[in-house]
PDB file of N, CA and C in Angstrom:
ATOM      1  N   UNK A   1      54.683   9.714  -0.074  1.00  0.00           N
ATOM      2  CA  UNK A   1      53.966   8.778   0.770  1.00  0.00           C
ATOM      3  C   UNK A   1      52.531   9.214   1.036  1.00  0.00           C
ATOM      4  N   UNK A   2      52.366  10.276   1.131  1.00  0.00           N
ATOM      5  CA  UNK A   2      50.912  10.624   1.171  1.00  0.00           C
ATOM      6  C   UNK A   2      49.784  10.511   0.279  1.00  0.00           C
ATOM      7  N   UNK A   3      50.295  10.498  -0.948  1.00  0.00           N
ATOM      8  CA  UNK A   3      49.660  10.041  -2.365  1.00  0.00           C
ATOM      9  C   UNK A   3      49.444   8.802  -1.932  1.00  0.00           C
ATOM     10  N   UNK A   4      50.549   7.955  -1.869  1.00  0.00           N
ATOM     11  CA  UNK A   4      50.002   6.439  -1.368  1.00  0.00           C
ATOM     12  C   UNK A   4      48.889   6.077  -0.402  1.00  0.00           C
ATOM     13  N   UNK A   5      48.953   6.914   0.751  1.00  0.00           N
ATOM     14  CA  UNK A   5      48.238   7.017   1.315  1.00  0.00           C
ATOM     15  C   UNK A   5      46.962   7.438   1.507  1.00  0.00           C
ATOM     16  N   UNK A   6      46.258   7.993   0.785  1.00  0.00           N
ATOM     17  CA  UNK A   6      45.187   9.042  -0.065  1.00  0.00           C
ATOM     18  C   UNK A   6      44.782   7.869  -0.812  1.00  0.00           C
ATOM     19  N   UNK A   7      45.148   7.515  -1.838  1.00  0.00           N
ATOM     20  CA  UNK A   7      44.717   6.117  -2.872  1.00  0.00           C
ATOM     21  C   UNK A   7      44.660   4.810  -2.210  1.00  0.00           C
ATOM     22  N   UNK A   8      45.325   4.440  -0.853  1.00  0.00           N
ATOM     23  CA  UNK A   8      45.408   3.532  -0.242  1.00  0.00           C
ATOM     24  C   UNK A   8      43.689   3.496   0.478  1.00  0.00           C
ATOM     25  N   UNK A   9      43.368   4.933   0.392  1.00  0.00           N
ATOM     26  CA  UNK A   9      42.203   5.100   1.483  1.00  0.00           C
ATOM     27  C   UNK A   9      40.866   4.878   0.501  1.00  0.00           C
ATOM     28  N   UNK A  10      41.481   5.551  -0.747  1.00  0.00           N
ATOM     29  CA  UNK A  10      40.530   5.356  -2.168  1.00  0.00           C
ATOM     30  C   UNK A  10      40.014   4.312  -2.204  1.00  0.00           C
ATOM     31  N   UNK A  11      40.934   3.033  -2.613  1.00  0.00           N
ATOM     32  CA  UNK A  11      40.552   1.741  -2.933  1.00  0.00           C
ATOM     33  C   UNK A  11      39.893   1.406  -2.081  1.00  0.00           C
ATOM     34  N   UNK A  12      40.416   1.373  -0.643  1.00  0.00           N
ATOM     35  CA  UNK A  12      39.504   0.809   0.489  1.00  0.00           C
ATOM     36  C   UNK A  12      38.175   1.330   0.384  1.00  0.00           C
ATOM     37  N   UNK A  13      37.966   2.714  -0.098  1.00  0.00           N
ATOM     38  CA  UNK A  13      36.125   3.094   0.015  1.00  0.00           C
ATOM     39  C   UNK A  13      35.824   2.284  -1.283  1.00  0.00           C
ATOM     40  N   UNK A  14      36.187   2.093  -1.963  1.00  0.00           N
ATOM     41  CA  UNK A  14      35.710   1.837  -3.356  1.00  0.00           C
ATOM     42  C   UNK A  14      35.065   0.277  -3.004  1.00  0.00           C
ATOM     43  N   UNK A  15      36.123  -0.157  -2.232  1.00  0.00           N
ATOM     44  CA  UNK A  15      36.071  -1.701  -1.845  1.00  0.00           C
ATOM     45  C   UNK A  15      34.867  -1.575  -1.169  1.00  0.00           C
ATOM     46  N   UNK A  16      34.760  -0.750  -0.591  1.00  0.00           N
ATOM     47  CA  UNK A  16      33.037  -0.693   0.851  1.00  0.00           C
ATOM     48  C   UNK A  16      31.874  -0.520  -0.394  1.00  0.00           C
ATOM     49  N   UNK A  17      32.430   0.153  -1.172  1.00  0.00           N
ATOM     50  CA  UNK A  17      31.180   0.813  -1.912  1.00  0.00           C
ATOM     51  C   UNK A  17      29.797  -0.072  -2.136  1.00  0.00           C
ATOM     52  N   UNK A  18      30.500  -1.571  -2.288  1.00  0.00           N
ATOM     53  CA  UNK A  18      29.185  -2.148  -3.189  1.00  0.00           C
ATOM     54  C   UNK A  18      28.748  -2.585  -2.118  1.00  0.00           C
ATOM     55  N   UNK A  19      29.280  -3.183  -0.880  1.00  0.00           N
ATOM     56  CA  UNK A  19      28.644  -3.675   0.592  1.00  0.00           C
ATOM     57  C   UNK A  19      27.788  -2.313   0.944  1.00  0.00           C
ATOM     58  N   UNK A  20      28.319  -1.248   0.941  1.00  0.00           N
ATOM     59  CA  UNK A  20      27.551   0.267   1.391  1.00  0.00           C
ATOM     60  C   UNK A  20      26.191  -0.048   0.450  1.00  0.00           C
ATOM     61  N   UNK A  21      26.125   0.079  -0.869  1.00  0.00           N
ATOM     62  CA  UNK A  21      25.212   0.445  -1.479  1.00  0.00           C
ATOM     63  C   UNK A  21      24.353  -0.692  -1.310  1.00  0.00           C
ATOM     64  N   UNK A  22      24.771  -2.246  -0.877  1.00  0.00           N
ATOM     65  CA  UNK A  22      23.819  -3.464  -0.728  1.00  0.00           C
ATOM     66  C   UNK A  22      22.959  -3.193   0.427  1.00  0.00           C
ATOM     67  N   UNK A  23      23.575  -2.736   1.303  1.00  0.00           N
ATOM     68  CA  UNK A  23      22.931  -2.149   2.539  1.00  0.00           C
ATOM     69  C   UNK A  23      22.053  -1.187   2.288  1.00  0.00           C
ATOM     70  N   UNK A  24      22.420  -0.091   1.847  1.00  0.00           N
ATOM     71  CA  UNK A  24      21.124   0.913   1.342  1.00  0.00           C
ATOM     72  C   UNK A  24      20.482   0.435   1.001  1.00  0.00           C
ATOM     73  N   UNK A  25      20.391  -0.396  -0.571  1.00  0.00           N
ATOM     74  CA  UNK A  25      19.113  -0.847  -0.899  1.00  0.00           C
ATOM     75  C   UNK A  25      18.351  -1.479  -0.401  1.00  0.00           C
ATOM     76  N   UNK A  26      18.925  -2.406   0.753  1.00  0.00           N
ATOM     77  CA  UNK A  26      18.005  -3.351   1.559  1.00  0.00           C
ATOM     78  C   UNK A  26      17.122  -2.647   2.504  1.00  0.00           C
ATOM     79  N   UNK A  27      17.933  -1.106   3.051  1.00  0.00           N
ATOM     80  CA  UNK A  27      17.230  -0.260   4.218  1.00  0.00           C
ATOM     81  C   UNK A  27      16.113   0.290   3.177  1.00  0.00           C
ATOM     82  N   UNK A  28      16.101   0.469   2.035  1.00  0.00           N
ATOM     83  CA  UNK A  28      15.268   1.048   1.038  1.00  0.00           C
ATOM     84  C   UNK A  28      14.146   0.389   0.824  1.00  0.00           C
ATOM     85  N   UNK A  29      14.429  -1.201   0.613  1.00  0.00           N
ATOM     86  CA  UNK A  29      13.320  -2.198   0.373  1.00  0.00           C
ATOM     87  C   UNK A  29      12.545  -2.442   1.542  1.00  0.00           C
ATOM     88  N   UNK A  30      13.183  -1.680   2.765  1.00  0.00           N
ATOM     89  CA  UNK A  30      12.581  -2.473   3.829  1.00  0.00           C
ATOM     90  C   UNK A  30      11.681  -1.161   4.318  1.00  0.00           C
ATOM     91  N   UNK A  31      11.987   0.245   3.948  1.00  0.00           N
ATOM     92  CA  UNK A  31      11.264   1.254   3.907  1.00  0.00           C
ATOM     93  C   UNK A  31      10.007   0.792   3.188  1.00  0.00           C
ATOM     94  N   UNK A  32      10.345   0.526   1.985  1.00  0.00           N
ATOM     95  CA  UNK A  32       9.093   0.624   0.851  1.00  0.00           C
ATOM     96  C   UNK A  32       8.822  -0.438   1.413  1.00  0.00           C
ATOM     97  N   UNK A  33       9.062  -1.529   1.386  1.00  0.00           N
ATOM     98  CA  UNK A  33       7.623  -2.476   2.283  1.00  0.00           C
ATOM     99  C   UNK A  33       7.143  -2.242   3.443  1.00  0.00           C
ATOM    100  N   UNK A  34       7.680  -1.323   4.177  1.00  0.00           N
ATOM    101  CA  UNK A  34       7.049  -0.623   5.563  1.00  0.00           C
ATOM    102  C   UNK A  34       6.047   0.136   4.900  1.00  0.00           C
ATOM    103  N   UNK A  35       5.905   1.085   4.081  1.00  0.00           N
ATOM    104  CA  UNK A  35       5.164   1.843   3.104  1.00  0.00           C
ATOM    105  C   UNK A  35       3.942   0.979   2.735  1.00  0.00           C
ATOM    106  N   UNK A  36       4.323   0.031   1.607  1.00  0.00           N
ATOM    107  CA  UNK A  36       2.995  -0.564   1.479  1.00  0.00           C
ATOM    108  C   UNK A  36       2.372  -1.111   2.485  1.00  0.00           C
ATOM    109  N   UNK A  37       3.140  -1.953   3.327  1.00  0.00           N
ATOM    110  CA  UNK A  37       2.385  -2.638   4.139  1.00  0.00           C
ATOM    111  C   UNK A  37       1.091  -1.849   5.337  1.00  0.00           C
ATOM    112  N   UNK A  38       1.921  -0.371   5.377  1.00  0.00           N
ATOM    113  CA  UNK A  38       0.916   0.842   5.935  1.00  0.00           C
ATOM    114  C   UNK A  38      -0.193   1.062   4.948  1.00  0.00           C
ATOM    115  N   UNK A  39       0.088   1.203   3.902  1.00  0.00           N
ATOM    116  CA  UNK A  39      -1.029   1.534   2.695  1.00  0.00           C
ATOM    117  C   UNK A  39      -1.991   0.014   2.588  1.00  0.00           C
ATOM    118  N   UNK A  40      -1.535  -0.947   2.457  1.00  0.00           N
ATOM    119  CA  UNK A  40      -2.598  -2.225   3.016  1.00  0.00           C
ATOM    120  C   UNK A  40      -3.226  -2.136   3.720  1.00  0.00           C
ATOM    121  N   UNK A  41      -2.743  -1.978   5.052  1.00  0.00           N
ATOM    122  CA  UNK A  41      -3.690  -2.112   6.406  1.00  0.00           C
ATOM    123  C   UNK A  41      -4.442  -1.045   6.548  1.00  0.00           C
ATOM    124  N   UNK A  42      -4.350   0.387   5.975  1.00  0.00           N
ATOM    125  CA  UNK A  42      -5.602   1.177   5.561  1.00  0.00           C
ATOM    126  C   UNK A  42      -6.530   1.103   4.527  1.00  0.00           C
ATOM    127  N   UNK A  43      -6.186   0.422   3.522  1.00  0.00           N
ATOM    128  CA  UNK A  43      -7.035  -0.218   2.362  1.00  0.00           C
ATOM    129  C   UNK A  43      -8.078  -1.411   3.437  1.00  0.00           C
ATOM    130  N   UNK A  44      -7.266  -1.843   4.151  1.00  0.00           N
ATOM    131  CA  UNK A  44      -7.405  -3.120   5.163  1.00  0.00           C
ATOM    132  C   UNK A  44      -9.506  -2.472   5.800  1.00  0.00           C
ATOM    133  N   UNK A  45      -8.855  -1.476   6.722  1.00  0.00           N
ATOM    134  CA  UNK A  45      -9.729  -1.034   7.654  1.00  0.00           C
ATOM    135  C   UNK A  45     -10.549  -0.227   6.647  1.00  0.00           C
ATOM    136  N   UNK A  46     -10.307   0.348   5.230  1.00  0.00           N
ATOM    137  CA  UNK A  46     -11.451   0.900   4.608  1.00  0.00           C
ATOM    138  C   UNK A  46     -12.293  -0.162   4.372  1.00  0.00           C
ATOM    139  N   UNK A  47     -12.041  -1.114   3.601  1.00  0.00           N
ATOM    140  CA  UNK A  47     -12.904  -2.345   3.134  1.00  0.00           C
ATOM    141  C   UNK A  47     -13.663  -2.654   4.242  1.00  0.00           C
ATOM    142  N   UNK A  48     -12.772  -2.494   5.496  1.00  0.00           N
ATOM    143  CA  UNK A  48     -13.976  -3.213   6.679  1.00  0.00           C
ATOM    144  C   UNK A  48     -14.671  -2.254   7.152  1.00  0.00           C
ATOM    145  N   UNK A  49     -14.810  -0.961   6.868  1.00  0.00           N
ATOM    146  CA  UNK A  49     -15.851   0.113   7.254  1.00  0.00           C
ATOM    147  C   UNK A  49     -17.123   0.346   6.450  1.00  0.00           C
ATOM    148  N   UNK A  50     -16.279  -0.012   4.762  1.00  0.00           N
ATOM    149  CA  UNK A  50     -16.918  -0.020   3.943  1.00  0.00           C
ATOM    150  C   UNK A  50     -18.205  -0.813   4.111  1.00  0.00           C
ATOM    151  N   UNK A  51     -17.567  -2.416   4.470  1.00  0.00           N
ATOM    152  CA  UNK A  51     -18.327  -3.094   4.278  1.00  0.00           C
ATOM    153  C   UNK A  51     -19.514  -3.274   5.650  1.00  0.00           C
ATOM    154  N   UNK A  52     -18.874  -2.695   6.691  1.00  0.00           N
ATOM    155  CA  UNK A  52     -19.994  -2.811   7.853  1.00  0.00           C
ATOM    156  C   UNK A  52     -21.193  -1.357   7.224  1.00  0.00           C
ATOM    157  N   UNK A  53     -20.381  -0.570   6.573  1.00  0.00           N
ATOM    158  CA  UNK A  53     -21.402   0.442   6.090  1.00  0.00           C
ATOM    159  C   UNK A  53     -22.989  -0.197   5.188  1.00  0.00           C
ATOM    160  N   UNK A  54     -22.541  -1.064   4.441  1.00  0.00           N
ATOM    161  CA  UNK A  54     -23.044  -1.626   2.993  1.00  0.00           C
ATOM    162  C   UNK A  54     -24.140  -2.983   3.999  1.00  0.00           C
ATOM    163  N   UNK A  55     -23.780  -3.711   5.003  1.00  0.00           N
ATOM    164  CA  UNK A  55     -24.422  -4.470   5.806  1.00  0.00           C
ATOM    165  C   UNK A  55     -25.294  -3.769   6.672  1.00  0.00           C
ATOM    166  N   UNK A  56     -25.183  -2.057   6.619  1.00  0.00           N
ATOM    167  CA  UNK A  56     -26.341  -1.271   7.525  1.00  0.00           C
ATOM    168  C   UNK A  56     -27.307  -0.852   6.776  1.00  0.00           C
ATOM    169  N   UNK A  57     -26.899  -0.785   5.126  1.00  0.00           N
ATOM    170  CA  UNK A  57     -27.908  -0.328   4.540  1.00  0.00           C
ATOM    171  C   UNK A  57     -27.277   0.944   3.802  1.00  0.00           C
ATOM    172  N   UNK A  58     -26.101   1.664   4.023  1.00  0.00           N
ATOM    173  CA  UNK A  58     -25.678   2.736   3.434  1.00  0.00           C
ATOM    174  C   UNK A  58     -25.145   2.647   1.953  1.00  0.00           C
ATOM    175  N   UNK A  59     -24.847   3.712   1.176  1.00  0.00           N
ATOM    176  CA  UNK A  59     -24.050   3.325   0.368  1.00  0.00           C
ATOM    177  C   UNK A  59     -22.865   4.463   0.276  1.00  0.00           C
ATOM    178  N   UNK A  60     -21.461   3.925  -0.607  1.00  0.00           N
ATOM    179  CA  UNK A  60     -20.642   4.579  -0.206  1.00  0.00           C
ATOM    180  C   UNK A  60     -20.646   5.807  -1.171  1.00  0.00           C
ATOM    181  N   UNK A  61     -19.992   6.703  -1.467  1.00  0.00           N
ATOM    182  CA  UNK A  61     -19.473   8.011  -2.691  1.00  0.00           C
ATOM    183  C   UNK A  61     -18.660   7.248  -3.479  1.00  0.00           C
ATOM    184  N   UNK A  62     -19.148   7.630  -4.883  1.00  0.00           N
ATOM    185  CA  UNK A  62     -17.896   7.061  -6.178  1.00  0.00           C
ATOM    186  C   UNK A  62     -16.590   7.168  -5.838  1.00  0.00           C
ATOM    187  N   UNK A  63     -16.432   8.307  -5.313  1.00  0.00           N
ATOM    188  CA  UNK A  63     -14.768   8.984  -5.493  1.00  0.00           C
ATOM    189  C   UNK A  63     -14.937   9.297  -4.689  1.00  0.00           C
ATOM    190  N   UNK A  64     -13.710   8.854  -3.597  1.00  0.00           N
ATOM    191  CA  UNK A  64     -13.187   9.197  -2.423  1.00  0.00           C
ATOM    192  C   UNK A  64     -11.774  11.005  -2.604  1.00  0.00           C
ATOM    193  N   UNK A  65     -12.094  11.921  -2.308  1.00  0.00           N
ATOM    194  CA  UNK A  65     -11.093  13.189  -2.838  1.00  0.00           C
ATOM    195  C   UNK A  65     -10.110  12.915  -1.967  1.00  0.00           C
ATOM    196  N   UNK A  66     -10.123  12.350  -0.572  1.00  0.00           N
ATOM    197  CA  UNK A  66      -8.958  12.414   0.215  1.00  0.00           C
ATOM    198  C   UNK A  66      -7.561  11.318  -0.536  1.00  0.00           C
ATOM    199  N   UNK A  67      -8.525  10.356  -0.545  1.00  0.00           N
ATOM    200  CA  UNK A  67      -7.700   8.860  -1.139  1.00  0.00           C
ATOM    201  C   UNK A  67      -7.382   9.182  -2.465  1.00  0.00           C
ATOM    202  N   UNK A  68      -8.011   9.532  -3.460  1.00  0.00           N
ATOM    203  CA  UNK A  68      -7.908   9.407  -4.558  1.00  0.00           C
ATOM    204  C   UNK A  68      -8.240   8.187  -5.135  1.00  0.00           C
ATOM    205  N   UNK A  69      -8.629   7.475  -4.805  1.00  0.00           N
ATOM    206  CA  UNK A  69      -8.599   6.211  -5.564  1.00  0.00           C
ATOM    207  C   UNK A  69     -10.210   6.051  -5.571  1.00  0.00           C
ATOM    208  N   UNK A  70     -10.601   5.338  -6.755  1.00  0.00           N
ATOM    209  CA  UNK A  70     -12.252   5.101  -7.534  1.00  0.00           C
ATOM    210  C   UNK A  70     -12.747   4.224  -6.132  1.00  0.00           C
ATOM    211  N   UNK A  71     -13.156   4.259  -5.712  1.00  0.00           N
ATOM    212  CA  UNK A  71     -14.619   3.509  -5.025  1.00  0.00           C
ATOM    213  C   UNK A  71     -15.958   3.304  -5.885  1.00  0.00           C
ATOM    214  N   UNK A  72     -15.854   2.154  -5.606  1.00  0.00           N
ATOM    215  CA  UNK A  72     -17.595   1.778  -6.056  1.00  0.00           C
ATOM    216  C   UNK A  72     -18.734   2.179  -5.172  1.00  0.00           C
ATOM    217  N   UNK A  73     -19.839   1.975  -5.875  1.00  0.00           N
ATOM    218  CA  UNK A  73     -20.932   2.806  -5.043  1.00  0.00           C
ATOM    219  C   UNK A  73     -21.927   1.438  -4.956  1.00  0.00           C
ATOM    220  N   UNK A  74     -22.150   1.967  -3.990  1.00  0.00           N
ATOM    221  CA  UNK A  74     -23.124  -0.020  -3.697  1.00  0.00           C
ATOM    222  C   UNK A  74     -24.448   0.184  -2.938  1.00  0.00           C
ATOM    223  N   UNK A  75     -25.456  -0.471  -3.720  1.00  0.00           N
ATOM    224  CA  UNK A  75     -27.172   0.076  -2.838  1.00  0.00           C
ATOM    225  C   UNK A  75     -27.231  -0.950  -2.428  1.00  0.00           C
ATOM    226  N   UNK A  76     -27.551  -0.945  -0.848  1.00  0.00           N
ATOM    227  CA  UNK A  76     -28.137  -2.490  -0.659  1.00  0.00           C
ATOM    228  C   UNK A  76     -29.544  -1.870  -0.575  1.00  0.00           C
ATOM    229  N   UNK A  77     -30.553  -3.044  -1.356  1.00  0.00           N
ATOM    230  CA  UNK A  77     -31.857  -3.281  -1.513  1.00  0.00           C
ATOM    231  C   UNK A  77     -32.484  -4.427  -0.477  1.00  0.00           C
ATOM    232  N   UNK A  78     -33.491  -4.745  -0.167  1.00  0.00           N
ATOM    233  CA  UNK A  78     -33.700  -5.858   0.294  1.00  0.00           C
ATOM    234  C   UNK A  78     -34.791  -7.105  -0.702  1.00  0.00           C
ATOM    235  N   UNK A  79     -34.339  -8.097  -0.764  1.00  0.00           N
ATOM    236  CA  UNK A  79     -35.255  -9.120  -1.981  1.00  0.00           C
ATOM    237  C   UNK A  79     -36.454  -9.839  -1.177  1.00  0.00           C
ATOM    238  N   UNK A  80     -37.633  -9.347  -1.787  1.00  0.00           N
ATOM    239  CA  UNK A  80     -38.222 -10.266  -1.066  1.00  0.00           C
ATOM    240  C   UNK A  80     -38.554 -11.582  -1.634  1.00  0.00           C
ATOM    241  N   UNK A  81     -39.234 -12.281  -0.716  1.00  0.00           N
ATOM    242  CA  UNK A  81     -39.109 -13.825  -1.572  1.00  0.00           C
ATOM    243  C   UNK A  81     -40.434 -13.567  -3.144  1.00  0.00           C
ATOM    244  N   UNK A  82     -41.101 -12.806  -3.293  1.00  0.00           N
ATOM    245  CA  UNK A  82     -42.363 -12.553  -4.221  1.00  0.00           C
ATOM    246  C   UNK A  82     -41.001 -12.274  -5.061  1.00  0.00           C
ATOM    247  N   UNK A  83     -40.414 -10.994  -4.447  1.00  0.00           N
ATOM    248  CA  UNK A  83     -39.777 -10.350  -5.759  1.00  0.00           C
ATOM    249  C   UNK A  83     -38.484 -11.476  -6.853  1.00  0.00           C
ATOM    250  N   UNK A  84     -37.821 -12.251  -6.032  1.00  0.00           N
ATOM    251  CA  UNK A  84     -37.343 -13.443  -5.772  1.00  0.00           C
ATOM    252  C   UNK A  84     -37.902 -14.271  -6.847  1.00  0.00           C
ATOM    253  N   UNK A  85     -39.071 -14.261  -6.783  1.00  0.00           N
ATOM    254  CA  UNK A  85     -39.747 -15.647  -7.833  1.00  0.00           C
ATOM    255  C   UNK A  85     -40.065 -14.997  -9.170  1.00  0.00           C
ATOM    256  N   UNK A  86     -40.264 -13.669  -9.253  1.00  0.00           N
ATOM    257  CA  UNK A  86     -40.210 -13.347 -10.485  1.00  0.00           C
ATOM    258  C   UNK A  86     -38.957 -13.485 -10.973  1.00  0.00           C
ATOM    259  N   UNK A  87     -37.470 -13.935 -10.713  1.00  0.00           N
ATOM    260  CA  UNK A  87     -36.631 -14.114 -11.488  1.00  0.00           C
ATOM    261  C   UNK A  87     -36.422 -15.177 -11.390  1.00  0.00           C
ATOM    262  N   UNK A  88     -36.088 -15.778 -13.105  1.00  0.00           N
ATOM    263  CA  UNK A  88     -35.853 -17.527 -13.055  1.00  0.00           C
ATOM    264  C   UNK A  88     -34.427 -17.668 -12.401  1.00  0.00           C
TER     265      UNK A  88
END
Protein backbone atom coordinates (compact mmCIF):
# COMPACT_ATOMS: atom_id res chain seq x y z
CA UNK A 1 0.00 0.00 0.00
CA UNK A 2 2.63 2.42 0.33
CA UNK A 3 3.94 2.02 -3.21
CA UNK A 4 0.42 2.96 -4.10
CA UNK A 5 0.63 5.58 -2.17
CA UNK A 6 4.07 7.15 -3.20
CA UNK A 7 2.83 6.91 -7.08
CA UNK A 8 -0.58 8.07 -6.03
CA UNK A 9 1.40 11.28 -4.82
CA UNK A 10 3.62 11.01 -8.16
CA UNK A 11 0.87 11.42 -10.58
CA UNK A 12 -0.75 14.09 -8.59
CA UNK A 13 2.70 16.30 -8.85
CA UNK A 14 3.05 15.39 -12.34
CA UNK A 15 -0.61 16.53 -12.77
CA UNK A 16 0.47 20.16 -11.00
CA UNK A 17 3.49 20.19 -13.05
CA UNK A 18 2.28 21.97 -16.17
CA UNK A 19 -0.17 24.49 -14.03
CA UNK A 20 3.28 24.94 -11.74
CA UNK A 21 5.43 25.62 -14.68
CA UNK A 22 2.44 28.01 -16.45
CA UNK A 23 2.70 29.98 -13.41
CA UNK A 24 6.43 30.33 -13.39
CA UNK A 25 6.59 31.43 -16.70
CA UNK A 26 4.04 34.05 -16.29
CA UNK A 27 5.96 35.26 -12.82
CA UNK A 28 9.02 35.22 -15.34
CA UNK A 29 7.33 37.30 -18.09
CA UNK A 30 6.13 39.57 -15.65
CA UNK A 31 9.75 39.94 -14.12
CA UNK A 32 11.22 40.56 -17.57
CA UNK A 33 8.69 43.16 -18.41
CA UNK A 34 9.27 44.74 -14.99
CA UNK A 35 13.00 44.72 -16.32
CA UNK A 36 12.45 46.37 -19.50
CA UNK A 37 9.98 48.56 -18.56
CA UNK A 38 12.83 49.89 -15.81
CA UNK A 39 15.39 49.95 -18.68
CA UNK A 40 12.75 52.26 -20.77
CA UNK A 41 12.04 54.73 -18.30
CA UNK A 42 15.88 55.28 -17.91
CA UNK A 43 16.46 55.37 -21.64
CA UNK A 44 13.15 57.59 -20.93
CA UNK A 45 14.92 60.28 -18.57
CA UNK A 46 18.35 59.96 -20.59
CA UNK A 47 16.76 61.25 -23.85
CA UNK A 48 15.16 63.97 -21.73
CA UNK A 49 18.50 65.14 -20.17
CA UNK A 50 20.03 64.58 -23.24
CA UNK A 51 17.90 66.61 -24.94
CA UNK A 52 17.50 69.62 -22.40
CA UNK A 53 21.44 69.33 -22.62
CA UNK A 54 21.50 69.79 -26.67
CA UNK A 55 18.64 72.87 -26.23
CA UNK A 56 21.47 74.62 -23.81
CA UNK A 57 23.98 74.41 -26.23
CA UNK A 58 26.06 71.32 -24.92
CA UNK A 59 27.02 68.39 -26.62
CA UNK A 60 26.91 64.91 -25.43
CA UNK A 61 30.23 62.03 -25.38
CA UNK A 62 30.08 59.29 -28.21
CA UNK A 63 30.18 56.48 -25.74
CA UNK A 64 28.59 56.47 -22.67
CA UNK A 65 31.25 53.61 -20.37
CA UNK A 66 28.61 53.32 -17.64
CA UNK A 67 25.63 52.39 -20.14
CA UNK A 68 27.42 50.89 -22.70
CA UNK A 69 25.39 51.72 -25.33
CA UNK A 70 26.66 54.22 -28.58
CA UNK A 71 25.35 57.75 -28.06
CA UNK A 72 25.48 60.23 -30.66
CA UNK A 73 27.32 63.35 -30.33
CA UNK A 74 25.34 66.47 -31.32
CA UNK A 75 26.73 70.33 -31.79
CA UNK A 76 24.17 72.71 -31.60
CA UNK A 77 25.32 75.71 -33.81
CA UNK A 78 23.24 78.68 -34.20
CA UNK A 79 21.97 79.69 -38.14
CA UNK A 80 21.87 82.92 -38.87
CA UNK A 81 19.43 84.22 -41.33
CA UNK A 82 22.78 85.56 -43.83
CA UNK A 83 24.14 82.15 -43.19
CA UNK A 84 20.58 80.71 -44.01
CA UNK A 85 20.45 82.32 -47.52
CA UNK A 86 23.54 81.02 -48.66
CA UNK A 87 21.82 77.63 -48.77
CA UNK A 88 19.22 76.99 -51.52
Amino acid sequence: MVESDVLDVFVDRLLLFPILQASCDQLMMVDHCARVMDTLEQQKRSLQKRRRRCLAGYSEPALSETSGTEETTVNVTSVTEETAMDFP
